[in-house]
Protein backbone atom coordinates (compact mmCIF):
# COMPACT_ATOMS: atom_id res chain seq x y z
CA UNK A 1 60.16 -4.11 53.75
CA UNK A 2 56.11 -4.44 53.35
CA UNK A 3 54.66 -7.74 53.23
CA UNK A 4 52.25 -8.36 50.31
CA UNK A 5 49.09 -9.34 52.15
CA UNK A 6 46.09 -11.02 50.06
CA UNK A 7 43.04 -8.92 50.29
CA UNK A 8 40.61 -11.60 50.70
CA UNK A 9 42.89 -13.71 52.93
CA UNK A 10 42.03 -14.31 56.55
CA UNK A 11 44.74 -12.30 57.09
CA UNK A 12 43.93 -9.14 55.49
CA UNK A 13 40.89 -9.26 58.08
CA UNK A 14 43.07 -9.57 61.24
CA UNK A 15 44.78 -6.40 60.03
CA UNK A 16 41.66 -4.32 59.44
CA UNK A 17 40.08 -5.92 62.81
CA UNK A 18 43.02 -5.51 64.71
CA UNK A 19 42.52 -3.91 67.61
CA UNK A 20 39.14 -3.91 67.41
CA UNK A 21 36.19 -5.99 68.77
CA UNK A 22 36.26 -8.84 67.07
CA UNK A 23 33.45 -10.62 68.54
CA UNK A 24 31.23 -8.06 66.41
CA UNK A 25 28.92 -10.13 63.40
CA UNK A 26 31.20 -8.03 61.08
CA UNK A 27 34.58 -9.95 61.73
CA UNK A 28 32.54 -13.26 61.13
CA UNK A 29 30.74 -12.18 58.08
CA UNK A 30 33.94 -10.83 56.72
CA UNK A 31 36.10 -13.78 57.16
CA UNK A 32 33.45 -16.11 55.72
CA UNK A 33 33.12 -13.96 52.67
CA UNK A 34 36.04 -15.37 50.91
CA UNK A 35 34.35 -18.91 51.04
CA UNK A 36 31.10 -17.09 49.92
CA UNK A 37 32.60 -15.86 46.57
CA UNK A 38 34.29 -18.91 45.85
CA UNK A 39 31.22 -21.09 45.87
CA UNK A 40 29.50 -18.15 43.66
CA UNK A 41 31.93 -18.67 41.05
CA UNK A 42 31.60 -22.48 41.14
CA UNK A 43 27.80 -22.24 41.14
CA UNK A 44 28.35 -19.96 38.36
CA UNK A 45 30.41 -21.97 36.57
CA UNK A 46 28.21 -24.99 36.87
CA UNK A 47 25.10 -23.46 36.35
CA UNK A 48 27.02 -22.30 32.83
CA UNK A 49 27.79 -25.68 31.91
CA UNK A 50 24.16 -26.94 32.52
CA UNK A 51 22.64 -24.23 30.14
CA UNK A 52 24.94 -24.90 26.98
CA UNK A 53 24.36 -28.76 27.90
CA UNK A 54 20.70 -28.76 28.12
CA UNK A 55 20.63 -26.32 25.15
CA UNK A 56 23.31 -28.87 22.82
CA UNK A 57 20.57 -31.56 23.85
CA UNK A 58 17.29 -28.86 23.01
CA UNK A 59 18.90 -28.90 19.55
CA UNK A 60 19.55 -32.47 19.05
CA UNK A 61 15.83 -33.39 20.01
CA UNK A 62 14.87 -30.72 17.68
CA UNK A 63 16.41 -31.60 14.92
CA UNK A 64 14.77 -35.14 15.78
CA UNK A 65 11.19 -33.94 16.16
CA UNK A 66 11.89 -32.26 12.71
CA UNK A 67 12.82 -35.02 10.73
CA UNK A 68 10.14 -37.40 12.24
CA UNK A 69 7.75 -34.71 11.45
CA UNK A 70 8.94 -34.70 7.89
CA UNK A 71 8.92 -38.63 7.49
CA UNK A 72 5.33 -38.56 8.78
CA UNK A 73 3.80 -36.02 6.19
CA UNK A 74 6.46 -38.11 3.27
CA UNK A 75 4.20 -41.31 4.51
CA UNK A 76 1.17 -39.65 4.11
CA UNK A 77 1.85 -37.69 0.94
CA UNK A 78 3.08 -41.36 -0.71
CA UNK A 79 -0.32 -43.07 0.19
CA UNK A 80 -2.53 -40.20 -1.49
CA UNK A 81 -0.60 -40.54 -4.63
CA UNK A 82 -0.90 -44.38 -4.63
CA UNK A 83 -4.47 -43.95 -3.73
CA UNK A 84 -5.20 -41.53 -6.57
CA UNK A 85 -3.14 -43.76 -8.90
CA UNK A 86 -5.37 -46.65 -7.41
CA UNK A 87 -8.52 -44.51 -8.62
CA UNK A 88 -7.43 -43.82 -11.90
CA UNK A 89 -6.66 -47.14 -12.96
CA UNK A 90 -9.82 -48.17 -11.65
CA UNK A 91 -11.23 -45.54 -13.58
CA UNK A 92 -9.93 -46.02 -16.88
CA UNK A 93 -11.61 -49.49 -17.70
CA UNK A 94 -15.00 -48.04 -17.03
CA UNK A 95 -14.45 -45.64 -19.91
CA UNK A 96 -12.67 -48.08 -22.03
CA UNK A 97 -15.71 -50.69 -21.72
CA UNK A 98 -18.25 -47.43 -22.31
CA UNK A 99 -16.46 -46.72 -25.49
CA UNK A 100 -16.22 -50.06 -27.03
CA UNK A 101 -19.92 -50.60 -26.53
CA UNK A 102 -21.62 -49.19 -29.85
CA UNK A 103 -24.83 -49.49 -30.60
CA UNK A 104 -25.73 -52.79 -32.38
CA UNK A 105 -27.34 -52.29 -35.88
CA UNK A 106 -30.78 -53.25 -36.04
CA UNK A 107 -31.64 -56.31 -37.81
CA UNK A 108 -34.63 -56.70 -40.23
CA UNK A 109 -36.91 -59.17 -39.41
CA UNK A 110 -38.65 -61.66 -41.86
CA UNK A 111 -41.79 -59.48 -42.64
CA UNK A 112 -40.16 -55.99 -43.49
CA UNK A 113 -37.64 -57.97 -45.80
CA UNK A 114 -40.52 -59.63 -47.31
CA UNK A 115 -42.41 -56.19 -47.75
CA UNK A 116 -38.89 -55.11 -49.23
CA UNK A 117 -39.04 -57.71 -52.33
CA UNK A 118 -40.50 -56.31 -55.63
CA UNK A 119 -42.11 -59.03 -57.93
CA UNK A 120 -40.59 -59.13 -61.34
CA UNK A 121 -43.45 -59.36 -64.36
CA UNK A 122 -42.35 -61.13 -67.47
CA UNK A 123 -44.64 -60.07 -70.61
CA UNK A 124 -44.76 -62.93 -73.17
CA UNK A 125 -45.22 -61.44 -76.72
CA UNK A 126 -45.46 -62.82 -80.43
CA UNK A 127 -42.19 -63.16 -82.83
CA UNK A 128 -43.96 -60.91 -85.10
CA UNK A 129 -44.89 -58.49 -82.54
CA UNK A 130 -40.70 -58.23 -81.21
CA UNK A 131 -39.02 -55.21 -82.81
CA UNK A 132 -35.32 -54.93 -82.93
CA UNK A 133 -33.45 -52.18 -83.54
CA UNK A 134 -31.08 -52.74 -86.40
CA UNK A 135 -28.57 -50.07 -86.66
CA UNK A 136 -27.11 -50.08 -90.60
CA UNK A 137 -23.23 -50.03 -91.46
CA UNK A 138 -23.01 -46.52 -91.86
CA UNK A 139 -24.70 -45.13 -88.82
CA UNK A 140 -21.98 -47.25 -86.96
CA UNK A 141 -19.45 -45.97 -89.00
CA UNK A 142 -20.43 -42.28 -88.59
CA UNK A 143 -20.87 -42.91 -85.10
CA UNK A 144 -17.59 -44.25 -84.48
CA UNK A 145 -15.82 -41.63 -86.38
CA UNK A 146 -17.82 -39.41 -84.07
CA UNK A 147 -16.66 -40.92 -80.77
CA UNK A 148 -13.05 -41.16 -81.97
CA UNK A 149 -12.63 -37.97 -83.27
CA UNK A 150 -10.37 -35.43 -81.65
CA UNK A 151 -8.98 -31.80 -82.37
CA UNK A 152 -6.03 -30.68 -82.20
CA UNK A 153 -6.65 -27.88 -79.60
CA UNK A 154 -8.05 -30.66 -77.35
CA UNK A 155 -5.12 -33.44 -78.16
CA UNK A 156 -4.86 -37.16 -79.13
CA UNK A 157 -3.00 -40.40 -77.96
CA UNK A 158 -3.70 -41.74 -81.26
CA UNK A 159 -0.50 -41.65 -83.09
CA UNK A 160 -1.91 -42.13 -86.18
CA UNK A 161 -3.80 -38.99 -86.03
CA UNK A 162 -1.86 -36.38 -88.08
CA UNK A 163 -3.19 -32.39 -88.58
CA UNK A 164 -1.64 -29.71 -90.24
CA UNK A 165 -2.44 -26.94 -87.94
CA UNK A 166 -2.20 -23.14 -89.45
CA UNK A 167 -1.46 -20.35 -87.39
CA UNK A 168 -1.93 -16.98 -88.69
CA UNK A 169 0.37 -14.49 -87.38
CA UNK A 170 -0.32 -11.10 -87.85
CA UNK A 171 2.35 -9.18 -87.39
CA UNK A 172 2.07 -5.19 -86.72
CA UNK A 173 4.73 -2.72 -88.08
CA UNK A 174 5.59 -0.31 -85.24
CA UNK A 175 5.64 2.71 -86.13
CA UNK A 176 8.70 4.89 -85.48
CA UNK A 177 7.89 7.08 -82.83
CA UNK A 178 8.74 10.84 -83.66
CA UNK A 179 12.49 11.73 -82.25
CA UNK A 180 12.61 14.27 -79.84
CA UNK A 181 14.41 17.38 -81.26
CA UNK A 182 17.56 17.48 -79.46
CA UNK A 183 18.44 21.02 -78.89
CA UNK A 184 22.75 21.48 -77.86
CA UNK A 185 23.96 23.33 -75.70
CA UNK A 186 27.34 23.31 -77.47
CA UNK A 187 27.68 22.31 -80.92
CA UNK A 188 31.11 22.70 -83.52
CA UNK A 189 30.04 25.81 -85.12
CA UNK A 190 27.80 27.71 -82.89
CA UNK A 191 24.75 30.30 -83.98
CA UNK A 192 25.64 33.82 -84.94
CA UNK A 193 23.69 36.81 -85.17
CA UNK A 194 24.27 38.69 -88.80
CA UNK A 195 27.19 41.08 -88.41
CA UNK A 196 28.39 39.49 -85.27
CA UNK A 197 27.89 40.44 -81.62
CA UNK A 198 28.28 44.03 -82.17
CA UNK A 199 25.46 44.10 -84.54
CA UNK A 200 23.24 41.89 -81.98
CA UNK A 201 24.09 44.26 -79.34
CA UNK A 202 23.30 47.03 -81.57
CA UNK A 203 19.90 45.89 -82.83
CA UNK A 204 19.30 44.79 -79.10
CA UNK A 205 19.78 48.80 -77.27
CA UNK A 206 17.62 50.22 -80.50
CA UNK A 207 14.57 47.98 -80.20
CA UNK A 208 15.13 48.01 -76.24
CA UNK A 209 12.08 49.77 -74.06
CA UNK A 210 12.71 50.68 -70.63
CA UNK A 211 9.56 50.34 -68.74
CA UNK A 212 7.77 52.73 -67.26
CA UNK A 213 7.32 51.60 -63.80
CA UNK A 214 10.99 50.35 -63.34
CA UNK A 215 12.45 53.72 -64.49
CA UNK A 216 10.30 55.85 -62.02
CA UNK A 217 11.17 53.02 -59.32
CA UNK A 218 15.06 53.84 -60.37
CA UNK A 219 15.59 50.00 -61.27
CA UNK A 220 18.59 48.94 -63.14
CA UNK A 221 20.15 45.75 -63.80
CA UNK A 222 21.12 42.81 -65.72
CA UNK A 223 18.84 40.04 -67.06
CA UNK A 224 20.42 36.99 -68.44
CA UNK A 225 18.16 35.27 -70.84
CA UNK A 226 18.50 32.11 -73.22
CA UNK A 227 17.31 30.84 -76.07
CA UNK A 228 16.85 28.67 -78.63
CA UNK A 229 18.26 29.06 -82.05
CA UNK A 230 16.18 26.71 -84.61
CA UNK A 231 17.55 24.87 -87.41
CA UNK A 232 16.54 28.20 -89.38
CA UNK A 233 17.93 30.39 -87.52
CA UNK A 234 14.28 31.47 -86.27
CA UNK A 235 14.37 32.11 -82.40
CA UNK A 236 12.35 29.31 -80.59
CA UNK A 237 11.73 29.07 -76.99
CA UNK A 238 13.01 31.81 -74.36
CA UNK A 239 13.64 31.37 -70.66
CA UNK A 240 14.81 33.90 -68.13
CA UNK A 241 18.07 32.25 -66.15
CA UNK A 242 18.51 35.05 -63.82
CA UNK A 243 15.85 38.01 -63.18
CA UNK A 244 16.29 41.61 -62.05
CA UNK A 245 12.42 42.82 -61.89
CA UNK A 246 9.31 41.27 -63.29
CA UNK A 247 8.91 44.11 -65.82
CA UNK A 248 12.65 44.23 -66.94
CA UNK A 249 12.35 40.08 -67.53
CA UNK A 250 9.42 41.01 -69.47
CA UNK A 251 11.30 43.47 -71.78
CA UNK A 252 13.89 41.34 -72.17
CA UNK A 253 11.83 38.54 -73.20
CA UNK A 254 10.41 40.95 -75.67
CA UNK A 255 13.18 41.94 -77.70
CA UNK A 256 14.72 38.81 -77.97
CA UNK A 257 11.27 36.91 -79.16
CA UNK A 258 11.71 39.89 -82.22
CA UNK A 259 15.09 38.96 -82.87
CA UNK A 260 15.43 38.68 -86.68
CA UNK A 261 17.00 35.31 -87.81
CA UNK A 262 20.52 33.93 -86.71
CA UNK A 263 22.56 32.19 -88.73
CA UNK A 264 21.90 28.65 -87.43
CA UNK A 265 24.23 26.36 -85.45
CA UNK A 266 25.97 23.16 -87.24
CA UNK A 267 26.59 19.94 -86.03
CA UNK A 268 28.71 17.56 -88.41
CA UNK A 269 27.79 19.43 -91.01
CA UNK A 270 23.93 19.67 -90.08
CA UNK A 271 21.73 22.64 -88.89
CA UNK A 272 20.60 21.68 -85.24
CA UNK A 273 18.99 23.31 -82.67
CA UNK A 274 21.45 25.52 -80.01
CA UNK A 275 21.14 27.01 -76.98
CA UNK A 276 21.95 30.45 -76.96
CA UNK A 277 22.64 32.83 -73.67
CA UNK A 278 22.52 36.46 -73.74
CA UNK A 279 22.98 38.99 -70.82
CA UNK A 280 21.02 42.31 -71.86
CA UNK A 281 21.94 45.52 -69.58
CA UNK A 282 19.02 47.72 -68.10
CA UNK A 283 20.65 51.43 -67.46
CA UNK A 284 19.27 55.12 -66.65
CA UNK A 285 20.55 57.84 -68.74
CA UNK A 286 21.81 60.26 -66.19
């Protein structure tokens, strides 16, 4: 059965060497090599430990030179304020005393106020020479009416001042303003044309002219016109509601502007104004 050997045993190198000359630098070197490593790993090791040491203690004085750095410029930053305070209140009194201080007013001295006095004359004069003036009963009368009079526009507190005041008031009639004929568009009994429709229609096709330029131009249609029917049956105002050709529109307007008189549209018994609509047929004779 096969012995496990180490490979950096002693051992292992009597097995490779065996047989060989072992007084050779390479038998040496190569048993000493275990040794070798092992101390490499130790310095290794150590020299590990001595970085993250000396790098913990880099931090810590750091963090030290930091915070003394910080206290330093705090010290200095607290003695400028408390100098400029210092300043300021050193400051302020100066101003206070410069505004207090006002000009003093000048005082007069014994000669201008002497210059200042006026000397007062006083005329002696004969009794007979003195005129008063003597103002009679009536003037004062008049004149106190005059400076206690009031109007009534301007008001009095005296309550014993009483005026009838007048007003004229004018008043205006309106006058009715003229109604606006109503004209219906439906009404109880509504306008008829003498004879009936048949007889409109009738009196329409005979007065009816078919224009010139429409019949060459083969236009036919209807045109549906309206009107008013006045209280006496007279036609009033016409209006085309739906066209067919500017002359036919015309035309139409025409003959129903001739109409002769309708019998006039009632409202409670009362002839009113009515709406009337008529359509009126344009046709060519084949």
């Amino acid at each position: 059965m096969a012995k496990d050997v180490d490979l950096s045993s002693n051992e292992w190198t009597d097995i490779v060497f065996e047989g060989k000359n072992k007084e050779f630098g390479a038998y040496q070197l190569r048993r000493q090599s275990a040794s070798r490593h092992n101390r490499a790993v130790l310095f290794t090791i150590i020299g590990l430990v001595l970085v993250l040491i000396g790098g913990y203690f880099w931090g810590m004085y750091s963090d030290f030179r930091r915070a003394q750095y910080e206290a330093q410029l705090q010290a200095q930053l607290e003695q400028q304020l408390a100098q400029l305070a210092e300043e300021a209140e050193a400051e302020e009194p100066e101003e206070e005393q410069q505004a207090v201080q006002e000009p003093e007013p000048e005082q007069a001295t014994p000669e201008e106020i002497l210059n200042t006095i006026k000397d007062t004359q006083i005329a002696v004069v004969a009794d007979n020479e003195v005129q008063e003036d003597i103002t009679s009963k009536d003037e004062v009368q008049e004149s106190t009416a005059a400076a206690g009079a009031t109007t009534f526009d301007q008001g009095t507190d005296d309550l014993n001042v009483v005026r009838e005041h007048k007003e004229e008031v004018i008043v205006e009639e309106k006058k009715p303003e003229p109604k606006k004929e109503e004209i219906f568009t439906a009404v109880e009994q509504m306008p008829q044309f003498p004879g009936g429709d048949a007889e409109l229609y009738k009196w329409i096709a005979s007065h009816l002219e078919y224009p010139q330029m429409a019949a060459e131009n083969n236009i036919q249609g209807r045109v549906t016109v309206r009107f008013v029917v006045k209280e006496d049956g007279s036609i009033g105002r016409v209006e085309v509601l739906r066209g067919k050709d500017p002359d036919l529109d015309r035309e139409a307007q025409r003959v129903v502007k001739a109409l002769p008189k309708f019998i006039p549209g009632k409202m409670n018994g009362r002839a009113v104004q009515v709406w009337y609509t008529l359509p009126i047929n344009f046709k060519l004779q084949q």
